[in-house]
PDB file of N, CA and C in Angstrom:
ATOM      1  N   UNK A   1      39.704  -2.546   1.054  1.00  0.00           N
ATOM      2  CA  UNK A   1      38.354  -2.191   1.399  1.00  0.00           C
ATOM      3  C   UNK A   1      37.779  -1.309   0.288  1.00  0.00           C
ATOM      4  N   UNK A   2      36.511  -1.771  -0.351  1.00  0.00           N
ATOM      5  CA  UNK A   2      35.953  -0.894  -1.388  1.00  0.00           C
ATOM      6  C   UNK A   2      34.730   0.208  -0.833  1.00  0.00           C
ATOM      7  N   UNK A   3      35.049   1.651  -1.573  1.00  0.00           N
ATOM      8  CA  UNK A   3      34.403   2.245  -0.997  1.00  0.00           C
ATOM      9  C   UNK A   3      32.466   2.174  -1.482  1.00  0.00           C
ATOM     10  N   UNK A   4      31.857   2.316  -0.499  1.00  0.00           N
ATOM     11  CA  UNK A   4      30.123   2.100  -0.645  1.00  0.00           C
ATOM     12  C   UNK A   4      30.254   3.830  -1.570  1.00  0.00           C
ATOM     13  N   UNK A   5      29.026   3.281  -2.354  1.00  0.00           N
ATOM     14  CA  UNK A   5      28.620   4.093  -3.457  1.00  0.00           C
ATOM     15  C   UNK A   5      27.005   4.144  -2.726  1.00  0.00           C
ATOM     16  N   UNK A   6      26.415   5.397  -3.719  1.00  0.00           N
ATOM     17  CA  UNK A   6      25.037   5.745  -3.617  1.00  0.00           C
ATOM     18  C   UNK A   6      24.401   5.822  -5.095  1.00  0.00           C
ATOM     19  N   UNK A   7      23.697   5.601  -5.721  1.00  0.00           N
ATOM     20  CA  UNK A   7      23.153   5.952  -6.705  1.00  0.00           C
ATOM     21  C   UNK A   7      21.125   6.388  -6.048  1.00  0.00           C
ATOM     22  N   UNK A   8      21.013   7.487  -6.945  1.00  0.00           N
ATOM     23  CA  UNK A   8      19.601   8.096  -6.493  1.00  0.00           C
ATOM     24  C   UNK A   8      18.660   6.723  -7.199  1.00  0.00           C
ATOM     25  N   UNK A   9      17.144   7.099  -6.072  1.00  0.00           N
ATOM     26  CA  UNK A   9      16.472   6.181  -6.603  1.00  0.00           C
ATOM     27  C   UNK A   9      15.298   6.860  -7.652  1.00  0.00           C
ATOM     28  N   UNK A  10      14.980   6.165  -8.025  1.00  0.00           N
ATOM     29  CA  UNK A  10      13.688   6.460  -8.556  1.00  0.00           C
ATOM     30  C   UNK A  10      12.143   7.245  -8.454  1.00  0.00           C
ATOM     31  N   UNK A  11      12.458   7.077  -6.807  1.00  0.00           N
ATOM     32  CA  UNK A  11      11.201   6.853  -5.903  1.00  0.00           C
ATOM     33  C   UNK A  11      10.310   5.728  -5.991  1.00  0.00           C
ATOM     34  N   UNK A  12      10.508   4.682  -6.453  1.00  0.00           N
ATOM     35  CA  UNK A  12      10.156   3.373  -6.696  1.00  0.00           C
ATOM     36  C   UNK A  12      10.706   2.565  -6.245  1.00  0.00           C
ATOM     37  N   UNK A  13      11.267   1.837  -5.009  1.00  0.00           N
ATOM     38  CA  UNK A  13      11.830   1.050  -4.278  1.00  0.00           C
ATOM     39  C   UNK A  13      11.868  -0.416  -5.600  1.00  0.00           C
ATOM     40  N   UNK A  14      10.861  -0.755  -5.431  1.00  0.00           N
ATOM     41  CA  UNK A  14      10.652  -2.056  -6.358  1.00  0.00           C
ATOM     42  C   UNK A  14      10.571  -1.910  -8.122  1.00  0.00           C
ATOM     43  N   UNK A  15      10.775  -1.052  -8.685  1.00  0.00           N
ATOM     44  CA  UNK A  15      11.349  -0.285  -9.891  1.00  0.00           C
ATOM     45  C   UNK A  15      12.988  -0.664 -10.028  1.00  0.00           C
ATOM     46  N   UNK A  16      13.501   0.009  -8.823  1.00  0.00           N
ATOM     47  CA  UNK A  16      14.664  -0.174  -8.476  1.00  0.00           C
ATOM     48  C   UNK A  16      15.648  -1.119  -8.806  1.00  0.00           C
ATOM     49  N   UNK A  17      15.090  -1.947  -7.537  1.00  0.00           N
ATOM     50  CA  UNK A  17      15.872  -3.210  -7.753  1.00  0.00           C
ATOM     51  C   UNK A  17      14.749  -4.341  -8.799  1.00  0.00           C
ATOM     52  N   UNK A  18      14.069  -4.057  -9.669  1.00  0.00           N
ATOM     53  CA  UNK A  18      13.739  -4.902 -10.859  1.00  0.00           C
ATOM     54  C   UNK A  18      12.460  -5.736 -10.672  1.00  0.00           C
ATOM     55  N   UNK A  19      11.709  -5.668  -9.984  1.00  0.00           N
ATOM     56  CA  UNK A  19      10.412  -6.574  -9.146  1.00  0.00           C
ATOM     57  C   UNK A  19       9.701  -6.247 -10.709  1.00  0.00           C
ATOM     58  N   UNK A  20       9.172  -7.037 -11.240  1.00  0.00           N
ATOM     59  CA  UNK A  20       8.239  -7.044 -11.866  1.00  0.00           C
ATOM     60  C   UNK A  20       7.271  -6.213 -11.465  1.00  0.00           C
ATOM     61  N   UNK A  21       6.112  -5.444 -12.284  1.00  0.00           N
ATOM     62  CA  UNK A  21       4.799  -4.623 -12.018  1.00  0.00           C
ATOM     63  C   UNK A  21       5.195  -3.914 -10.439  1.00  0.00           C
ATOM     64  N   UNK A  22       6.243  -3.053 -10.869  1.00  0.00           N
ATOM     65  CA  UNK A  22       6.618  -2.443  -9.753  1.00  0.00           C
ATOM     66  C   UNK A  22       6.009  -1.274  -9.603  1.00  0.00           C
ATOM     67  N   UNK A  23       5.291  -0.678 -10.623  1.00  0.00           N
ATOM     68  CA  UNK A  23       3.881   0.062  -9.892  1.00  0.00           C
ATOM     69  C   UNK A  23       2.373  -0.164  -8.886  1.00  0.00           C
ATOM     70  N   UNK A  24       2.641  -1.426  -9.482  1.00  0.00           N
ATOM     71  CA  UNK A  24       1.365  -2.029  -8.585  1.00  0.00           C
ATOM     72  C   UNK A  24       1.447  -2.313  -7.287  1.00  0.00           C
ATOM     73  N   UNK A  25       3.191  -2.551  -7.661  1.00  0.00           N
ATOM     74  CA  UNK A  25       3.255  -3.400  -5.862  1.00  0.00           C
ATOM     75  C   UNK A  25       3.827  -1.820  -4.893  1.00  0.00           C
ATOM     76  N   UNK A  26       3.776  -1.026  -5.713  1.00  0.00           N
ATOM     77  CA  UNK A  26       4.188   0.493  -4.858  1.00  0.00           C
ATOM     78  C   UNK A  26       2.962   0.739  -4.563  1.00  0.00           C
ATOM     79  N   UNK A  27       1.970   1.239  -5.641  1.00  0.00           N
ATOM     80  CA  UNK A  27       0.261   1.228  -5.474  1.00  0.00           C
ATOM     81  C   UNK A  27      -0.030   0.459  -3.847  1.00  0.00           C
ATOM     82  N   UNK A  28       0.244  -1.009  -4.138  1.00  0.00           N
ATOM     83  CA  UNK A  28      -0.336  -2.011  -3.135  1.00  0.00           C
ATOM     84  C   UNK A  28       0.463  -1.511  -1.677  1.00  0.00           C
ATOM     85  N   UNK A  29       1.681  -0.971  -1.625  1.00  0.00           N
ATOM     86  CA  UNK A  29       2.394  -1.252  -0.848  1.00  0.00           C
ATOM     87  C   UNK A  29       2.134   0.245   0.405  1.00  0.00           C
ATOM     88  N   UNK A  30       1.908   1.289  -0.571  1.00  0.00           N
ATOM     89  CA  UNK A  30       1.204   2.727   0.044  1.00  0.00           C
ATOM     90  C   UNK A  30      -0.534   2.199   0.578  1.00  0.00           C
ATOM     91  N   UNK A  31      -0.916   1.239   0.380  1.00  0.00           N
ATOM     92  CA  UNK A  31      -2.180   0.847   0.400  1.00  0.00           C
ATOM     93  C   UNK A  31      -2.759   0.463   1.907  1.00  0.00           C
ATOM     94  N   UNK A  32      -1.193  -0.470   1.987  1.00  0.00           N
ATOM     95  CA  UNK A  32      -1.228  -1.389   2.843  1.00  0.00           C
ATOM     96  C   UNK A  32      -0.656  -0.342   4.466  1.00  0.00           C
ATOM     97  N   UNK A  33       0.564   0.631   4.154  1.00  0.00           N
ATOM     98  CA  UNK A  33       0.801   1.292   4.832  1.00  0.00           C
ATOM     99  C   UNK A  33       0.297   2.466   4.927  1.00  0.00           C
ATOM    100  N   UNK A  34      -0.986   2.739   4.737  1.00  0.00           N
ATOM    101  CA  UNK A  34      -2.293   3.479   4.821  1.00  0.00           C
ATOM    102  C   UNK A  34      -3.212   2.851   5.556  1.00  0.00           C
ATOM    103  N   UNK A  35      -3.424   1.307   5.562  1.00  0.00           N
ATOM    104  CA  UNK A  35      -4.189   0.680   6.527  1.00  0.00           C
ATOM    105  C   UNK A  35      -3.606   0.433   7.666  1.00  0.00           C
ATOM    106  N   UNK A  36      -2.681   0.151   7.702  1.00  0.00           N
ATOM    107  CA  UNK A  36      -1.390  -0.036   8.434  1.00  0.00           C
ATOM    108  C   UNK A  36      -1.838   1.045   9.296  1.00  0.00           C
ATOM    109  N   UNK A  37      -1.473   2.543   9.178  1.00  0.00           N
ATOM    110  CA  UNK A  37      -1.608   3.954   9.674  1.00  0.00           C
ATOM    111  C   UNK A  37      -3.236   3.864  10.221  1.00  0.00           C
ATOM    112  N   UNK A  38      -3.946   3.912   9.643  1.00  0.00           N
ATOM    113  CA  UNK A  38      -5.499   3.862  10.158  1.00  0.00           C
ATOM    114  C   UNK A  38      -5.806   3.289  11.674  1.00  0.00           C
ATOM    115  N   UNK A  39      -5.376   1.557  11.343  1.00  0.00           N
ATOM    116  CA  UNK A  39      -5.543   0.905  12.541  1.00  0.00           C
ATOM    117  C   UNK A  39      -4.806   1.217  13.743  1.00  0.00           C
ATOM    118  N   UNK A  40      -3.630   1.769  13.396  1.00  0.00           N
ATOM    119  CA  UNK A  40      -2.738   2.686  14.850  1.00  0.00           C
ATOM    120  C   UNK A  40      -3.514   3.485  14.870  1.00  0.00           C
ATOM    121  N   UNK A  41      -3.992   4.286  14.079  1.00  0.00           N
ATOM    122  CA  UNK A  41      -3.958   5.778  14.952  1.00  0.00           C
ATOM    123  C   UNK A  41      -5.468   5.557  15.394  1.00  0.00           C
ATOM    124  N   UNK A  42      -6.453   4.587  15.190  1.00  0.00           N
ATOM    125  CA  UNK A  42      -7.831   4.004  16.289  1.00  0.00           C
ATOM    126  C   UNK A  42      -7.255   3.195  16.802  1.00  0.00           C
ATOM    127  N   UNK A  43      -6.183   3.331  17.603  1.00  0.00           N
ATOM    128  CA  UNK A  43      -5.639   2.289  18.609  1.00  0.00           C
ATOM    129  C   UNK A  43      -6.155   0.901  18.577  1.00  0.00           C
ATOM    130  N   UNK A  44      -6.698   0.180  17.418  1.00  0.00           N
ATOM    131  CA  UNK A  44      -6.977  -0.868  17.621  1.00  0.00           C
ATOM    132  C   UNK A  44      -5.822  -2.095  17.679  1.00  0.00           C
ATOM    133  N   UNK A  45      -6.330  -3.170  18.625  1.00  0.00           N
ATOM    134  CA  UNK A  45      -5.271  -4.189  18.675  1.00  0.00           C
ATOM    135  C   UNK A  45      -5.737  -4.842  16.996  1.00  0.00           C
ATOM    136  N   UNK A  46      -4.767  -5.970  16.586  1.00  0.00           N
ATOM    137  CA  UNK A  46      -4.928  -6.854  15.772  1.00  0.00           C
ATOM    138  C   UNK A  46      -5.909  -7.787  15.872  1.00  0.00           C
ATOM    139  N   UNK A  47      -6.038  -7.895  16.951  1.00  0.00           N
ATOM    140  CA  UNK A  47      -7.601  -8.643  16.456  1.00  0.00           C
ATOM    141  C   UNK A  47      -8.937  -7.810  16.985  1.00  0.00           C
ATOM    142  N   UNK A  48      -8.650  -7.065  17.305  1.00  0.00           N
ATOM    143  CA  UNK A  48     -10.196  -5.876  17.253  1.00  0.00           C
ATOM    144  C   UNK A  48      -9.848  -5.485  15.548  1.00  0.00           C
ATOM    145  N   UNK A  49      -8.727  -5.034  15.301  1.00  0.00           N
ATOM    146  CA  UNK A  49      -8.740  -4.767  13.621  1.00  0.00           C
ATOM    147  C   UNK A  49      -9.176  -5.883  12.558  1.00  0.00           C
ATOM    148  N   UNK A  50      -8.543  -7.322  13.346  1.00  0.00           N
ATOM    149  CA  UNK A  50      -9.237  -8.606  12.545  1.00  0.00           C
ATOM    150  C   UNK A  50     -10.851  -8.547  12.407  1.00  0.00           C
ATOM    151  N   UNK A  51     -11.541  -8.190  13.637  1.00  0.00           N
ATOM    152  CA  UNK A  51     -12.990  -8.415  14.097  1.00  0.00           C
ATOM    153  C   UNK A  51     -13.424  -7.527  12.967  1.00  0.00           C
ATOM    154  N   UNK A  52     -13.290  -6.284  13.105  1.00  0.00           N
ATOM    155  CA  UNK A  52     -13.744  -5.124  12.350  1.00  0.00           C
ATOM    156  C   UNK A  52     -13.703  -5.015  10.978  1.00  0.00           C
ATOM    157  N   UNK A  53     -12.465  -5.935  10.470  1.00  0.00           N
ATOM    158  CA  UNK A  53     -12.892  -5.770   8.796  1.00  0.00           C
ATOM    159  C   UNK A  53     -13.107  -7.135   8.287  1.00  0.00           C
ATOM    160  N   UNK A  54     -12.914  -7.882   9.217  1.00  0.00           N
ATOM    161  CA  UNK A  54     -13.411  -9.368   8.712  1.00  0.00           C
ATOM    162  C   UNK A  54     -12.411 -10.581   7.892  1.00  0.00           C
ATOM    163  N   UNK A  55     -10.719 -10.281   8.318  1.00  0.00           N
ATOM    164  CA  UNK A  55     -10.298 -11.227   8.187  1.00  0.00           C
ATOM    165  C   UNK A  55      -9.823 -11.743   9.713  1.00  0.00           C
ATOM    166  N   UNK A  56      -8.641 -12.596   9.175  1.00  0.00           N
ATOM    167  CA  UNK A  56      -8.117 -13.544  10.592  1.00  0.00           C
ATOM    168  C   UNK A  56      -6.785 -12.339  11.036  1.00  0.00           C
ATOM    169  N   UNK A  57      -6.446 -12.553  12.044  1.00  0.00           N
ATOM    170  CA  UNK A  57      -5.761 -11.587  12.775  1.00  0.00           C
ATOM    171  C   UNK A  57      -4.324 -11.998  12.361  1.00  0.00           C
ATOM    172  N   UNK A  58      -3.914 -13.305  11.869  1.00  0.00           N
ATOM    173  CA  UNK A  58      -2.504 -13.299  11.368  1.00  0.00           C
ATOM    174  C   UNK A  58      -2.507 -12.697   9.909  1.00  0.00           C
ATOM    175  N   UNK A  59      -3.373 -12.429   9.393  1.00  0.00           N
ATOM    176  CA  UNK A  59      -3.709 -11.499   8.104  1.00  0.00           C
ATOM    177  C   UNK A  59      -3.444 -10.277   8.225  1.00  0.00           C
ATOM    178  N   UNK A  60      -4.092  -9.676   9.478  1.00  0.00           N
ATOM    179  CA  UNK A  60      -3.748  -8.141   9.704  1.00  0.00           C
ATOM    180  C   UNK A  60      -2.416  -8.336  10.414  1.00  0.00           C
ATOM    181  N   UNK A  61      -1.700  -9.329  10.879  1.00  0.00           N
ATOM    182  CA  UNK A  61      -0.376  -8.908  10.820  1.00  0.00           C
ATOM    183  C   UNK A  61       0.564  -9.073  10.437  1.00  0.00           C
ATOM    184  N   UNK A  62       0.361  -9.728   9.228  1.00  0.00           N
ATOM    185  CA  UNK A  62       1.229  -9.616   8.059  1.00  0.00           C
ATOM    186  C   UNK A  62       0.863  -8.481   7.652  1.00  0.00           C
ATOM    187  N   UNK A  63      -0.081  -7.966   7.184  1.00  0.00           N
ATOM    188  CA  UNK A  63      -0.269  -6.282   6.752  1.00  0.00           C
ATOM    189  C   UNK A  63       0.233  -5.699   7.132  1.00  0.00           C
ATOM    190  N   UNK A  64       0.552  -5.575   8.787  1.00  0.00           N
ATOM    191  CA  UNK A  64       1.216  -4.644   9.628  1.00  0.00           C
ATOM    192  C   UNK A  64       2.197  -4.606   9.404  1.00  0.00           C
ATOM    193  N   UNK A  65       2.750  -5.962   8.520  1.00  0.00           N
ATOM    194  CA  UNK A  65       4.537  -5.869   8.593  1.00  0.00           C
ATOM    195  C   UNK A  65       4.191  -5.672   6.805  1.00  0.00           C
ATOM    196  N   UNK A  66       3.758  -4.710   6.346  1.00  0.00           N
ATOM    197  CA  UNK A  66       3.944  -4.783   5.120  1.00  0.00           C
ATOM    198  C   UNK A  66       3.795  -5.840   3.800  1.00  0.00           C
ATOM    199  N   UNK A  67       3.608  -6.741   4.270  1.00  0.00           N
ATOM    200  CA  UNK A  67       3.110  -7.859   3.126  1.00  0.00           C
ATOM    201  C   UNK A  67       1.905  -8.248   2.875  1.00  0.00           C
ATOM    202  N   UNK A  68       1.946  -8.053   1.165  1.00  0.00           N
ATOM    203  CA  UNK A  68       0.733  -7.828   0.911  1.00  0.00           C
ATOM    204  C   UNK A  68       0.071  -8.959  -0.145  1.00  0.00           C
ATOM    205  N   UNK A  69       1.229  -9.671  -0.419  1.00  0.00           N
ATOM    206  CA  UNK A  69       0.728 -11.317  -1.110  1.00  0.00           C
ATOM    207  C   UNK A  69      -0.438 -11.680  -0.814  1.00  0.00           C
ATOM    208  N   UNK A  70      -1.070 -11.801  -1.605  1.00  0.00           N
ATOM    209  CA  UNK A  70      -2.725 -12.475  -2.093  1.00  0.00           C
ATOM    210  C   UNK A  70      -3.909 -11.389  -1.158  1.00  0.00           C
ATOM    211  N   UNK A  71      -3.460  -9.932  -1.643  1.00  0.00           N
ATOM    212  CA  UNK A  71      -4.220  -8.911  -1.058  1.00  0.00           C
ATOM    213  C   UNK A  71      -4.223  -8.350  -2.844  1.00  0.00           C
ATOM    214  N   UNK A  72      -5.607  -8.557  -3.694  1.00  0.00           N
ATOM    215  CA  UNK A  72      -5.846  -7.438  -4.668  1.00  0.00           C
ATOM    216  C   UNK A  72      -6.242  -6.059  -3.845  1.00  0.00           C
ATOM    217  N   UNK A  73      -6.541  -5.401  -4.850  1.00  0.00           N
ATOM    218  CA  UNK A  73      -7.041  -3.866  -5.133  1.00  0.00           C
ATOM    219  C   UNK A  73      -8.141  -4.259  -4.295  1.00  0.00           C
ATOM    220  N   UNK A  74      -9.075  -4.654  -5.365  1.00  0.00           N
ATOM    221  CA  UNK A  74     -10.498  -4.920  -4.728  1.00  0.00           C
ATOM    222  C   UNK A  74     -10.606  -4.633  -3.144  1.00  0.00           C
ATOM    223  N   UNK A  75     -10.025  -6.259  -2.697  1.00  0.00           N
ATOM    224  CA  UNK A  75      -9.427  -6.672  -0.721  1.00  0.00           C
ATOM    225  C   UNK A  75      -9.079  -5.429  -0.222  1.00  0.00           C
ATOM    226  N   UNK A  76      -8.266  -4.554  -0.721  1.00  0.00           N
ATOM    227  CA  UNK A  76      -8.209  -3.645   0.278  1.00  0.00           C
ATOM    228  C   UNK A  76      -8.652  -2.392   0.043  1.00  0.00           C
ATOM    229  N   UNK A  77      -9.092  -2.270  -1.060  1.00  0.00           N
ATOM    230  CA  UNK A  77     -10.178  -1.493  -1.048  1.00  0.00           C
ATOM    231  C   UNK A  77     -11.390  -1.050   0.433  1.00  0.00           C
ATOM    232  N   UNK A  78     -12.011  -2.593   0.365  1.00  0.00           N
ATOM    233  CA  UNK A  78     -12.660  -3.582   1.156  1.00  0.00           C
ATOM    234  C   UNK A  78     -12.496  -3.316   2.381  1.00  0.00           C
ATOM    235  N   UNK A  79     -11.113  -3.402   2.841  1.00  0.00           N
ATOM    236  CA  UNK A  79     -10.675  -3.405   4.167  1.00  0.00           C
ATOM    237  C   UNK A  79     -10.775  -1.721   4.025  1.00  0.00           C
ATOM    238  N   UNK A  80     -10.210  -0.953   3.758  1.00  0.00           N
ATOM    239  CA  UNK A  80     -10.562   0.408   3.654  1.00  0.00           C
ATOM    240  C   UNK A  80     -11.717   0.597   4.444  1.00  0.00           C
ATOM    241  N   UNK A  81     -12.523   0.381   3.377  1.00  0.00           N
ATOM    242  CA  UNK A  81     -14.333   0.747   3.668  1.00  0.00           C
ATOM    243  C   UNK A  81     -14.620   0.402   5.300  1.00  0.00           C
ATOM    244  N   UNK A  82     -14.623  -0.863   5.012  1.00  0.00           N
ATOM    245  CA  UNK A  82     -14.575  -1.691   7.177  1.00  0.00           C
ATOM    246  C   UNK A  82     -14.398  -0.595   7.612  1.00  0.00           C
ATOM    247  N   UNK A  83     -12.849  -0.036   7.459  1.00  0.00           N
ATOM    248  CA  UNK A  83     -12.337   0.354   8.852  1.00  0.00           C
ATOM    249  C   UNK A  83     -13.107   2.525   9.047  1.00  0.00           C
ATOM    250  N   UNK A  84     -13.951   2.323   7.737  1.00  0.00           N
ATOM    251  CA  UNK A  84     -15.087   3.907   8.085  1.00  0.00           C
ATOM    252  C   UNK A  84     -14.443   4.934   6.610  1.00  0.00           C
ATOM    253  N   UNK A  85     -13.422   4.088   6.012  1.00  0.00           N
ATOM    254  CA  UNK A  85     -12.827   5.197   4.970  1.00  0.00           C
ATOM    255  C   UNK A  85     -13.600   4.832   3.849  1.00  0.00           C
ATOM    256  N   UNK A  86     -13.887   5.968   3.138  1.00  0.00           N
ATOM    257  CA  UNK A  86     -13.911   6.013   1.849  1.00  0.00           C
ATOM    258  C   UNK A  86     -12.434   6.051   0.277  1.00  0.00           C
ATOM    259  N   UNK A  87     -13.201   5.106  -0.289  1.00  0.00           N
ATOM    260  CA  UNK A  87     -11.995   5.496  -1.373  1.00  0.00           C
ATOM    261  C   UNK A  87     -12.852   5.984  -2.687  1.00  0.00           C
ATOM    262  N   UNK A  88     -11.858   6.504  -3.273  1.00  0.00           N
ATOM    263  CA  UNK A  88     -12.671   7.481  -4.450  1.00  0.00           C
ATOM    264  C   UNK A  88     -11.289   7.140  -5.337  1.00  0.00           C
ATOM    265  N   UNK A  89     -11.774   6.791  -6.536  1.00  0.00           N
ATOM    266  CA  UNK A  89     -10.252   6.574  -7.560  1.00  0.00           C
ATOM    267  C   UNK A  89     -10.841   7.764  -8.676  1.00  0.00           C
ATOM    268  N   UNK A  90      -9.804   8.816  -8.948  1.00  0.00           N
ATOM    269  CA  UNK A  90      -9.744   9.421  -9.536  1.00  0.00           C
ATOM    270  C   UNK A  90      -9.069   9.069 -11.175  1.00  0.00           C
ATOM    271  N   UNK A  91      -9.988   9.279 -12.506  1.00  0.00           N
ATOM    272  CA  UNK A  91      -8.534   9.360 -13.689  1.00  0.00           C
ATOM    273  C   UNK A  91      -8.459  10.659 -14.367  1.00  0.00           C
ATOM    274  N   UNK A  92      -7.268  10.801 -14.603  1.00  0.00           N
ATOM    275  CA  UNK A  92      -6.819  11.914 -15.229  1.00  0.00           C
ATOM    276  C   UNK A  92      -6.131  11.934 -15.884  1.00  0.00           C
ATOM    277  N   UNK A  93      -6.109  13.138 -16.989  1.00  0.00           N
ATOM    278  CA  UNK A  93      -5.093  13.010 -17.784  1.00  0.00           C
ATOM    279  C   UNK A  93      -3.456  13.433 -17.739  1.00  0.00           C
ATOM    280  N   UNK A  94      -2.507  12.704 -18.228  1.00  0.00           N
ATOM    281  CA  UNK A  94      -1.143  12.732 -18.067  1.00  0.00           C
ATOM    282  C   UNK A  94      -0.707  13.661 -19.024  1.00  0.00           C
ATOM    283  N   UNK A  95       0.159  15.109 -18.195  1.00  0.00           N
ATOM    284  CA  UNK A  95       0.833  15.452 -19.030  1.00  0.00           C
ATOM    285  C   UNK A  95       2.260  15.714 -18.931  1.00  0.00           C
ATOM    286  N   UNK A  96       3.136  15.354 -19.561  1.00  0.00           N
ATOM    287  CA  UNK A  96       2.881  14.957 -20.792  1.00  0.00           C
ATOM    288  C   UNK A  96       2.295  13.363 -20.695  1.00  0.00           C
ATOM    289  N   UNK A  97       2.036  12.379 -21.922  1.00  0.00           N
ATOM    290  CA  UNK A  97       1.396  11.012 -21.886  1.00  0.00           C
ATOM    291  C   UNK A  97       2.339  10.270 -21.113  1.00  0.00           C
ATOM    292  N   UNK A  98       3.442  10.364 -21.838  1.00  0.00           N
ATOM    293  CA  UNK A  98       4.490   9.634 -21.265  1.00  0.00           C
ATOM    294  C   UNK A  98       4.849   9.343 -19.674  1.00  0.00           C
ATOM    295  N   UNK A  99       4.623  10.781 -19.327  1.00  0.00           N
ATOM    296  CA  UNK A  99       4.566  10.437 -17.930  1.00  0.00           C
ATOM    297  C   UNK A  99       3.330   9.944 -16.923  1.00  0.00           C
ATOM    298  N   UNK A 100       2.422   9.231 -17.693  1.00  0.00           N
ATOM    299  CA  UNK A 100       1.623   8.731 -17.023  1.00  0.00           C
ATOM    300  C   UNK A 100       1.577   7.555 -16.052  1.00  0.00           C
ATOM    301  N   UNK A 101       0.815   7.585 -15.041  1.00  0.00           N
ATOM    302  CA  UNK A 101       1.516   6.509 -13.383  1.00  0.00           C
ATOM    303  C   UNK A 101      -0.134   6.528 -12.640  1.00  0.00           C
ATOM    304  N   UNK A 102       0.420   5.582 -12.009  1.00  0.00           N
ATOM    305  CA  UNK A 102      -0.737   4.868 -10.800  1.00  0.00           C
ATOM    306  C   UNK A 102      -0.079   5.938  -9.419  1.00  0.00           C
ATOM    307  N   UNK A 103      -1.051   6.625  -9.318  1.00  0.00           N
ATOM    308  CA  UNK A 103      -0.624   7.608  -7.595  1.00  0.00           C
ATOM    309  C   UNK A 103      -1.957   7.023  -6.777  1.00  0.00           C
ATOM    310  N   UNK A 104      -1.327   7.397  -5.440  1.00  0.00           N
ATOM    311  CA  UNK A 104      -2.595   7.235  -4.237  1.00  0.00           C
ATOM    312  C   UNK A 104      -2.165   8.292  -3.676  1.00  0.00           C
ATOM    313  N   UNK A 105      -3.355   8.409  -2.845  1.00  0.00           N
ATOM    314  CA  UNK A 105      -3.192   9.866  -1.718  1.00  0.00           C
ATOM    315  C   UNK A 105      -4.485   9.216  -0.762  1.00  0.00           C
ATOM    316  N   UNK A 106      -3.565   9.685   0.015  1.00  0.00           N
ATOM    317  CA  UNK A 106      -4.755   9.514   1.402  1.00  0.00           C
ATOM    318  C   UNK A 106      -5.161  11.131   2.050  1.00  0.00           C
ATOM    319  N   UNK A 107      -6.130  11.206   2.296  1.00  0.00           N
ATOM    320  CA  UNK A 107      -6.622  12.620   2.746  1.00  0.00           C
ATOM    321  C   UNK A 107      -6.743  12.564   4.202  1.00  0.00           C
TER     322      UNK A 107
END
């Protein structure tokens, strides 16, 4: 029997294990589980959340389960706005350069 190992992560799940543009899909993925969070906490069902931002309700629940395939920036931006939020994208400068990154924050 071999013993299980740990190695620390990154804080990048998809960095991690090698996903291509694994900032974007972290970006996308805090995005999605920010809308995700919204529509619980206005108790809306999935399709009062479908009604309200204007897709089909098996859309918002794939969102719900985290998948975010053929959802740009823009889209959920979009869906954002619907559901009464504002988004505001901030740029700033990195210091040092090197450590410069795509963050979100929800307020």
């Amino acid at each position: 029997m071999s013993k299980a190992r740990s190695v620390k992560g990154s804080g990048n799940v998809f960095a991690d294990i090698g996903v291509p543009d694994a900032e974007e899909h972290l970006a996308k993925a805090d995005l999605v589980l920010g809308i995700a969070s919204i529509i619980r906490a206005k108790g809306l069902s999935q399709s009062q959340a479908a009604r309200l931002i204007g897709i089909a309700q098996p859309d918002v629940s794939r969102l719900m389960r985290g998948n975010f395939d053929g959802f740009s920036y823009e889209r959920l931006f979009t869906l954002l706005n619907a559901l009464g939020e504002n988004v505001r994208i901030v740029v700033s400068d990195a210091k040092p350069k090197t450590k410069a990154r795509l963050q979100l924050e929800f307020a």
